[in-house]
PDB file of N, CA and C in Angstrom:
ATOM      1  N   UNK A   1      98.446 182.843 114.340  1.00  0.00           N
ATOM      2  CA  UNK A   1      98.003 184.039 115.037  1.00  0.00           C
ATOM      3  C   UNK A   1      96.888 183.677 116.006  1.00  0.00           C
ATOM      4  N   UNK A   2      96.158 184.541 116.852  1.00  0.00           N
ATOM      5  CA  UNK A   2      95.487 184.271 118.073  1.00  0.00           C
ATOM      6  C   UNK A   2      95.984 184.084 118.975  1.00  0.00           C
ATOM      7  N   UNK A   3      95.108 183.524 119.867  1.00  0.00           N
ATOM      8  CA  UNK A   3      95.416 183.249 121.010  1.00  0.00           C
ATOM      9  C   UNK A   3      95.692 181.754 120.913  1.00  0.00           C
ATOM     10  N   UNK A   4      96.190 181.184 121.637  1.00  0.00           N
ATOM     11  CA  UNK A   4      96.761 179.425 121.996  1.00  0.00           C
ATOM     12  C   UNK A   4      97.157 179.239 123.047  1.00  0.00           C
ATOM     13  N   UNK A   5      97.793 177.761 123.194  1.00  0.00           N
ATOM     14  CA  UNK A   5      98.273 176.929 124.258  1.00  0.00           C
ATOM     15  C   UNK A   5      99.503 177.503 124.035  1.00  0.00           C
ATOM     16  N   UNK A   6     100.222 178.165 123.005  1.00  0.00           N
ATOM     17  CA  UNK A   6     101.768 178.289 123.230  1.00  0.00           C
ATOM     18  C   UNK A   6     101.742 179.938 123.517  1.00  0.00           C
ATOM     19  N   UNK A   7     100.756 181.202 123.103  1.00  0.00           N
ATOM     20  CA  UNK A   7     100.920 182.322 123.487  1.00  0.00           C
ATOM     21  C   UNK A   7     100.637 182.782 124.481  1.00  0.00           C
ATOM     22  N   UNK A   8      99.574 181.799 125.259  1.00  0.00           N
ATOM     23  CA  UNK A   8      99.336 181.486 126.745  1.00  0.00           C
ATOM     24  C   UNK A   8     100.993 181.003 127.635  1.00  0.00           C
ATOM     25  N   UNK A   9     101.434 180.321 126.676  1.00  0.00           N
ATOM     26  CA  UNK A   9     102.414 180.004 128.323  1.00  0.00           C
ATOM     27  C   UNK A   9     102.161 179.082 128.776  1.00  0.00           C
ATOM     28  N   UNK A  10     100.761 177.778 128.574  1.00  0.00           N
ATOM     29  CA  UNK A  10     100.612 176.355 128.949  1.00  0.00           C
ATOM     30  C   UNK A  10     101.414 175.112 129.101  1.00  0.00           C
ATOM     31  N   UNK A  11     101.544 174.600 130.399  1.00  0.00           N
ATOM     32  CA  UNK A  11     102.399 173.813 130.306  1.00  0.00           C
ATOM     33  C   UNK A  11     101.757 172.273 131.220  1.00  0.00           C
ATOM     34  N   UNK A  12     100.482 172.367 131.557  1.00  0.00           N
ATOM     35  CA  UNK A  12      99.478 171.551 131.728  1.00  0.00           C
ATOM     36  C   UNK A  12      99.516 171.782 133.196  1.00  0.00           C
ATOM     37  N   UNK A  13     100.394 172.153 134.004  1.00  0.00           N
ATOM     38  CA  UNK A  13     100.319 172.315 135.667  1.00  0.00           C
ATOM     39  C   UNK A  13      98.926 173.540 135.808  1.00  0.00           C
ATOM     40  N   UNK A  14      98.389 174.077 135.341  1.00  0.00           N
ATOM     41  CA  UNK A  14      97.529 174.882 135.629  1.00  0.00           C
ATOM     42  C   UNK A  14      96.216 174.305 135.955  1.00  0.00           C
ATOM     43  N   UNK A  15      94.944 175.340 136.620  1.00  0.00           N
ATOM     44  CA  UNK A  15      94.118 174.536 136.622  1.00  0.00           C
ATOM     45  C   UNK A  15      92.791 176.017 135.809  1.00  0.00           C
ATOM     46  N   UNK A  16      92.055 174.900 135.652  1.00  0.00           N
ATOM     47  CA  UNK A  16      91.051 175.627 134.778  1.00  0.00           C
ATOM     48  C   UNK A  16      89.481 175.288 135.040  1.00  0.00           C
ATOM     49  N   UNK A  17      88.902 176.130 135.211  1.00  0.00           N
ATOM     50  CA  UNK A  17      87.588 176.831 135.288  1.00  0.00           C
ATOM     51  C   UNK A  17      86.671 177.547 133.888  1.00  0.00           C
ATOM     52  N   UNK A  18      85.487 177.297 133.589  1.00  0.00           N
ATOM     53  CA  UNK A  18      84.731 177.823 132.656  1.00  0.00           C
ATOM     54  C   UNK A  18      83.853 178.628 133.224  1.00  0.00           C
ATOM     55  N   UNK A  19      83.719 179.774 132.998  1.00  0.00           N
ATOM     56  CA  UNK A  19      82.324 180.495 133.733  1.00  0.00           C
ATOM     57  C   UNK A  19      81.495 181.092 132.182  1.00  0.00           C
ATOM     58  N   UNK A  20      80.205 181.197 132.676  1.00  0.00           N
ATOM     59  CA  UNK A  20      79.257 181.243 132.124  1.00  0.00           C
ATOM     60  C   UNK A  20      78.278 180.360 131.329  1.00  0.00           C
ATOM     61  N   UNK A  21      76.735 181.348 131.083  1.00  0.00           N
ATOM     62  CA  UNK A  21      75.730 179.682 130.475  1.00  0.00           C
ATOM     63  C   UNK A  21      76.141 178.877 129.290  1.00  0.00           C
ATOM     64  N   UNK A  22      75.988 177.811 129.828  1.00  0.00           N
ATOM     65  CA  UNK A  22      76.004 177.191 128.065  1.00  0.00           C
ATOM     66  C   UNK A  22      74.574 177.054 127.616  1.00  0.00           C
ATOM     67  N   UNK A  23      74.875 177.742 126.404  1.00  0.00           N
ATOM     68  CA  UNK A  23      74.426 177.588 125.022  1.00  0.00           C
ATOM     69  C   UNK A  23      75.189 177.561 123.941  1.00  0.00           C
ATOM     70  N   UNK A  24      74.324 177.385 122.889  1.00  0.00           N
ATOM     71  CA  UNK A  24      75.024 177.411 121.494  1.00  0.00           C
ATOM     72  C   UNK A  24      75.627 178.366 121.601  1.00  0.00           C
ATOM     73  N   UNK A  25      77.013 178.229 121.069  1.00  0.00           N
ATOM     74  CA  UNK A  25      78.037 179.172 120.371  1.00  0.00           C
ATOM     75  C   UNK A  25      77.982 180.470 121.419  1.00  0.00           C
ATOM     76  N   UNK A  26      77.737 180.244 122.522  1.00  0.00           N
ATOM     77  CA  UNK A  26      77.331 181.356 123.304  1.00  0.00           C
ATOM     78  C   UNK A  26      78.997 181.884 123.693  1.00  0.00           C
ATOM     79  N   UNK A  27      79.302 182.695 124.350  1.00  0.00           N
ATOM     80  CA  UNK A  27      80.868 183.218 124.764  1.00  0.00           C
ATOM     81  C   UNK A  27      81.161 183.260 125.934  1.00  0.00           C
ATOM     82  N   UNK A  28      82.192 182.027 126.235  1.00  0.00           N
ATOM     83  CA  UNK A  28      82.402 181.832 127.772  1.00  0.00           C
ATOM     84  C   UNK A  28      83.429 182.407 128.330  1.00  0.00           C
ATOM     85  N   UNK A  29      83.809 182.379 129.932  1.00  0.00           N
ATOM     86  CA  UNK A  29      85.116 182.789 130.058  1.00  0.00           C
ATOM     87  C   UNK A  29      85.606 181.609 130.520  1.00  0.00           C
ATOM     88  N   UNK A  30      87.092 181.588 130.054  1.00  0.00           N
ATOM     89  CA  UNK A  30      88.300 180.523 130.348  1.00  0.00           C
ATOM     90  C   UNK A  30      89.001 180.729 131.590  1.00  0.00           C
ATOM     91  N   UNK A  31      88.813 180.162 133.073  1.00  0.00           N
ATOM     92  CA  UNK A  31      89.642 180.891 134.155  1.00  0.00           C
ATOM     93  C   UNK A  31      90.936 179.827 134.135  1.00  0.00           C
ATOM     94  N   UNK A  32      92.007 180.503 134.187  1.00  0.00           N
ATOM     95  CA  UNK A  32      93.167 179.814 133.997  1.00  0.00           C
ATOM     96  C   UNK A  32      94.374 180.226 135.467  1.00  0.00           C
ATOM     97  N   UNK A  33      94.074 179.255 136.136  1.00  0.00           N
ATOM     98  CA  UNK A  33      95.198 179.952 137.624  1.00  0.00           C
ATOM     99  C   UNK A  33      96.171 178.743 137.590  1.00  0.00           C
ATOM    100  N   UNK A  34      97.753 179.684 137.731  1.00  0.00           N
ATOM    101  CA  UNK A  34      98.934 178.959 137.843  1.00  0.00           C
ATOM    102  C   UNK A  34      99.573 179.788 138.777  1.00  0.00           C
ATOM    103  N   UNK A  35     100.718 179.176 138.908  1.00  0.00           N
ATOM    104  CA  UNK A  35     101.859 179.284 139.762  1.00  0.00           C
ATOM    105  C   UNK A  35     103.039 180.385 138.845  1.00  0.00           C
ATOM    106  N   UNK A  36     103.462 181.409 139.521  1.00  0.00           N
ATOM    107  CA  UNK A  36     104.492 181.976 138.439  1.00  0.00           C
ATOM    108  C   UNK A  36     106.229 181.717 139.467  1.00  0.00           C
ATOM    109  N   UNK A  37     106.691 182.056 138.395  1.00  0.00           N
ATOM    110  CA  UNK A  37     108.325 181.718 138.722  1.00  0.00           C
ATOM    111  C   UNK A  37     108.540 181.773 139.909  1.00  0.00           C
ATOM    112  N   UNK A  38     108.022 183.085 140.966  1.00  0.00           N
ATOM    113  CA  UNK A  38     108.256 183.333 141.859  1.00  0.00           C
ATOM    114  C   UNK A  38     107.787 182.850 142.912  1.00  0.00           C
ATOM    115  N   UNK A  39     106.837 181.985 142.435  1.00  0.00           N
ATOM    116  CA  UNK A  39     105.631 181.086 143.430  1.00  0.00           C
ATOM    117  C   UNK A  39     104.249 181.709 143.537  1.00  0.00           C
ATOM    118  N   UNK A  40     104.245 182.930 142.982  1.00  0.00           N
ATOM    119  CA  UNK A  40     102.525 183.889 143.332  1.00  0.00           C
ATOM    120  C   UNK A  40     102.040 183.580 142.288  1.00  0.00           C
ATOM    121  N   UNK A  41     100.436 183.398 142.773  1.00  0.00           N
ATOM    122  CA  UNK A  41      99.510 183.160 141.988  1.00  0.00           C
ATOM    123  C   UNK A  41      99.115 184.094 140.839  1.00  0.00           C
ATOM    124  N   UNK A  42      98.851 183.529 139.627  1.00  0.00           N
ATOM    125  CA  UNK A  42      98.410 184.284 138.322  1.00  0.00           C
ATOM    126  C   UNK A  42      96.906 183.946 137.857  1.00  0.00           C
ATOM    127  N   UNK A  43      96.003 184.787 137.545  1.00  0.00           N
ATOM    128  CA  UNK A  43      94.814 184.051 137.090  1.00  0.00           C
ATOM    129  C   UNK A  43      94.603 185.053 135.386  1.00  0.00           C
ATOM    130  N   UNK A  44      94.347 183.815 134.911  1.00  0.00           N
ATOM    131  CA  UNK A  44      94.343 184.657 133.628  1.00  0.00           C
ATOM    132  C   UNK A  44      92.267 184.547 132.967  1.00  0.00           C
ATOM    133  N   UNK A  45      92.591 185.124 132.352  1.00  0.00           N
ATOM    134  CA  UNK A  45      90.854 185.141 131.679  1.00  0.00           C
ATOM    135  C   UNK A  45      90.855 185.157 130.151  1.00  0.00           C
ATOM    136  N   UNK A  46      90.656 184.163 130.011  1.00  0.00           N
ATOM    137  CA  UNK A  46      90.100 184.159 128.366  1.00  0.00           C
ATOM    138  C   UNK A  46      89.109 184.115 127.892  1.00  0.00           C
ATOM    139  N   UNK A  47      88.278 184.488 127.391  1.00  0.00           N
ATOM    140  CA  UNK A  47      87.203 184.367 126.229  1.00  0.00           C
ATOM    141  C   UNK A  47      87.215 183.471 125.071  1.00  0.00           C
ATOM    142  N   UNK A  48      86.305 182.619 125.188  1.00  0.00           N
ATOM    143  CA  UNK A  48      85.947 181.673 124.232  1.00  0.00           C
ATOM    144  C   UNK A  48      85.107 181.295 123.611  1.00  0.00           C
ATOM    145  N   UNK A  49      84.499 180.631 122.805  1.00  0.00           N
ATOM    146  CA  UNK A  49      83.370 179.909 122.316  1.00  0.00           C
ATOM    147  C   UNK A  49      82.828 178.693 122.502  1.00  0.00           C
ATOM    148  N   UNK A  50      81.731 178.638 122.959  1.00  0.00           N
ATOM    149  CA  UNK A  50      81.293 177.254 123.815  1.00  0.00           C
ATOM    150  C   UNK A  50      81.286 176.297 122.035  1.00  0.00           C
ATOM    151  N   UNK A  51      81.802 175.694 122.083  1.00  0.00           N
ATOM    152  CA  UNK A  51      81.293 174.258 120.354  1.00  0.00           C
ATOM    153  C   UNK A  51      80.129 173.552 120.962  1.00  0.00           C
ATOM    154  N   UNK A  52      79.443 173.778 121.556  1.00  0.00           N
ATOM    155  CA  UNK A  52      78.502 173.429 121.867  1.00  0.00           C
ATOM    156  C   UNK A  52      77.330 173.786 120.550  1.00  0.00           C
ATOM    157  N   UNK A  53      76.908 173.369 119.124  1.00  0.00           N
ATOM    158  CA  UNK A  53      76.652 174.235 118.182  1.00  0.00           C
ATOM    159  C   UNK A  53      75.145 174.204 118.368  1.00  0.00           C
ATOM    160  N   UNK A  54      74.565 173.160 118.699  1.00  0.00           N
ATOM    161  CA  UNK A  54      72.765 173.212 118.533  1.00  0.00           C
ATOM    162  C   UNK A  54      72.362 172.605 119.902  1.00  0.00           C
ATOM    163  N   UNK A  55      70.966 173.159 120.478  1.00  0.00           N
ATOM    164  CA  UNK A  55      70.408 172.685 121.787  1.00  0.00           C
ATOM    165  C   UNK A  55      70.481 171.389 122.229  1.00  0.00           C
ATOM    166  N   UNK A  56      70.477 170.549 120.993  1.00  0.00           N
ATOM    167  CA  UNK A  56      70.515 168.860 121.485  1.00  0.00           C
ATOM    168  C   UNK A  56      71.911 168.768 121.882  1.00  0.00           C
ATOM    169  N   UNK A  57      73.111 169.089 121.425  1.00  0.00           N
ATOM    170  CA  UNK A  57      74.651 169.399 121.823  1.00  0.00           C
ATOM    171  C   UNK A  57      74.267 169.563 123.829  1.00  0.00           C
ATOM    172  N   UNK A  58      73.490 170.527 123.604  1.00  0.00           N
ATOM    173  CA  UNK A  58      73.752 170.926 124.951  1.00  0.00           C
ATOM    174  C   UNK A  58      72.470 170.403 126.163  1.00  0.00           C
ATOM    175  N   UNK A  59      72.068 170.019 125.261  1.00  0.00           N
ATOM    176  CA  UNK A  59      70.877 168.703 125.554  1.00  0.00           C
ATOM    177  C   UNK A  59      72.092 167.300 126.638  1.00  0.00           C
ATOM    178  N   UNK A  60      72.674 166.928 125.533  1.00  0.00           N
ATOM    179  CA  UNK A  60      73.055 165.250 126.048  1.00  0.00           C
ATOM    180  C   UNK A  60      74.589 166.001 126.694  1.00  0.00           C
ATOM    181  N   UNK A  61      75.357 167.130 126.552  1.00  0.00           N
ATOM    182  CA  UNK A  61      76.273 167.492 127.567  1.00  0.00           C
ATOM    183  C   UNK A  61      75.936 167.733 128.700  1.00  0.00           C
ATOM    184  N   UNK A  62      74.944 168.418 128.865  1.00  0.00           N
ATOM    185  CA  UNK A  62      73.854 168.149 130.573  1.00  0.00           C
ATOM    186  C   UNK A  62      73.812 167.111 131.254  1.00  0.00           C
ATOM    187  N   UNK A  63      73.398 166.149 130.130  1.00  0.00           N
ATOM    188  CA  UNK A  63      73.164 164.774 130.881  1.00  0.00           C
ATOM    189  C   UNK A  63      74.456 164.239 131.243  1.00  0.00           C
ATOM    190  N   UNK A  64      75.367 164.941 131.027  1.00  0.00           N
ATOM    191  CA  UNK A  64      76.814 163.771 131.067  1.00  0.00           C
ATOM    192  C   UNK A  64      77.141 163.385 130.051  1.00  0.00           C
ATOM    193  N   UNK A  65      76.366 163.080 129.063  1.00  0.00           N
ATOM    194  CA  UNK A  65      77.199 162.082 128.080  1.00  0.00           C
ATOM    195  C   UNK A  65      75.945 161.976 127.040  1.00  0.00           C
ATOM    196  N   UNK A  66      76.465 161.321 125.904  1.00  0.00           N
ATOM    197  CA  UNK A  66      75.865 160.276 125.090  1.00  0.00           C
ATOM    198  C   UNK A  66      74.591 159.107 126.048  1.00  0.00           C
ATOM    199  N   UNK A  67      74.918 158.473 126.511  1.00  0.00           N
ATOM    200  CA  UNK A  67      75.471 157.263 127.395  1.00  0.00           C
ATOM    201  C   UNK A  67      74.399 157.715 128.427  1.00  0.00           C
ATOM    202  N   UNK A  68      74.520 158.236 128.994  1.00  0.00           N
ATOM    203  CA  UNK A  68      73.439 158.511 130.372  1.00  0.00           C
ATOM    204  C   UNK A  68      71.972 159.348 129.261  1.00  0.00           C
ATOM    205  N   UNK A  69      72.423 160.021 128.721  1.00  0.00           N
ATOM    206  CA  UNK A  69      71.362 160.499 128.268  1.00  0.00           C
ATOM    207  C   UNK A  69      70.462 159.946 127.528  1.00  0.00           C
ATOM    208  N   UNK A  70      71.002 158.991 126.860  1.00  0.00           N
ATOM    209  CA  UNK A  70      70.220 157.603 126.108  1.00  0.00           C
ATOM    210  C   UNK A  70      69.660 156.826 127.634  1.00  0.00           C
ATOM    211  N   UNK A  71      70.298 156.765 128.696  1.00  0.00           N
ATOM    212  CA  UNK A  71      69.773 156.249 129.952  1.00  0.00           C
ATOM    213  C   UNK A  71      68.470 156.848 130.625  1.00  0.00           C
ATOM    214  N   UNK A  72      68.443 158.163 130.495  1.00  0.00           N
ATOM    215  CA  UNK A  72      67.609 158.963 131.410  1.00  0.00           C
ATOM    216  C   UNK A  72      66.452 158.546 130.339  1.00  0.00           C
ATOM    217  N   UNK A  73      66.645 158.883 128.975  1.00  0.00           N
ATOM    218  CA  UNK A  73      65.518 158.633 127.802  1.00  0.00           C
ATOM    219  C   UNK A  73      64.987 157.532 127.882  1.00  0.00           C
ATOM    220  N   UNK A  74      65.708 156.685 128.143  1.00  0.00           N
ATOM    221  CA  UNK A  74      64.780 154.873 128.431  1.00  0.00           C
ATOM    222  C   UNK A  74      64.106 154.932 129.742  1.00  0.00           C
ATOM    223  N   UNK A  75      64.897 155.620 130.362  1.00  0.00           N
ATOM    224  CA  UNK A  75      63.972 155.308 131.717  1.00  0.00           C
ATOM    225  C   UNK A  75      62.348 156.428 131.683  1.00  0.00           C
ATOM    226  N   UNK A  76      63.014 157.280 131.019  1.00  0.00           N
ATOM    227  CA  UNK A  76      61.584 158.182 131.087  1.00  0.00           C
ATOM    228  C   UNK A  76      60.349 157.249 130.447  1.00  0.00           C
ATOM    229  N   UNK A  77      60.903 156.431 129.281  1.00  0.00           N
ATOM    230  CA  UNK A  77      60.059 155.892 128.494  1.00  0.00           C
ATOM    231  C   UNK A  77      59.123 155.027 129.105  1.00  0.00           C
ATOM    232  N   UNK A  78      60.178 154.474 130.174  1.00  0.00           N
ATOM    233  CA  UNK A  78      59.441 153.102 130.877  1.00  0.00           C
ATOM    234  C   UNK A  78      58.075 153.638 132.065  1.00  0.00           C
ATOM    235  N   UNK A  79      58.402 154.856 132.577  1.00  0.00           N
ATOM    236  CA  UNK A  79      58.062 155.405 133.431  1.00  0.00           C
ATOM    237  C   UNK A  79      56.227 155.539 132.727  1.00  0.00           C
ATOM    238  N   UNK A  80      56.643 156.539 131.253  1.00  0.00           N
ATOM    239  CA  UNK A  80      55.176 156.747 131.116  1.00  0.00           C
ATOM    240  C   UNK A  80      54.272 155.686 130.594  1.00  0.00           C
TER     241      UNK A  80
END
């Protein structure tokens, strides 16, 4: 039950957009625009939940990554 990739109609040709802030567990929207049978454009909107669960989550997803964010942290270090 819910919503999904198969009650959606997904078939990976679409393209997709997130709007709104991230935070924890905060509720985003899913913009989903495809092509329909006839060739006209469809945009769909879903509502979701960012898994983004605690500030450091959304701490090192800012930075890009794991990886850069351990980068920016060394360099700050060296700096002071």
């Amino acid at each position: 039950a819910g919503v999904n990739r198969k009650t959606l109609k997904l078939d990976g040709t679409e393209l997709y957009s997130v709007i709104g802030n991230i935070a924890p567990r905060s509720t985003l929207t899913l913009v989903i625009e495809r092509a329909t049978a006839d060739g006209k454009e469809e945009i769909l909107e879903v509502p979701v939940t960012c898994r983004l669960d605690t500030e450091e989550e959304v701490s090192v997803y800012e930075a890009g990554g794991v990886l850069q964010r351990f980068a920016q942290d060394f360099l700050e270090g060296q700096v002071a």
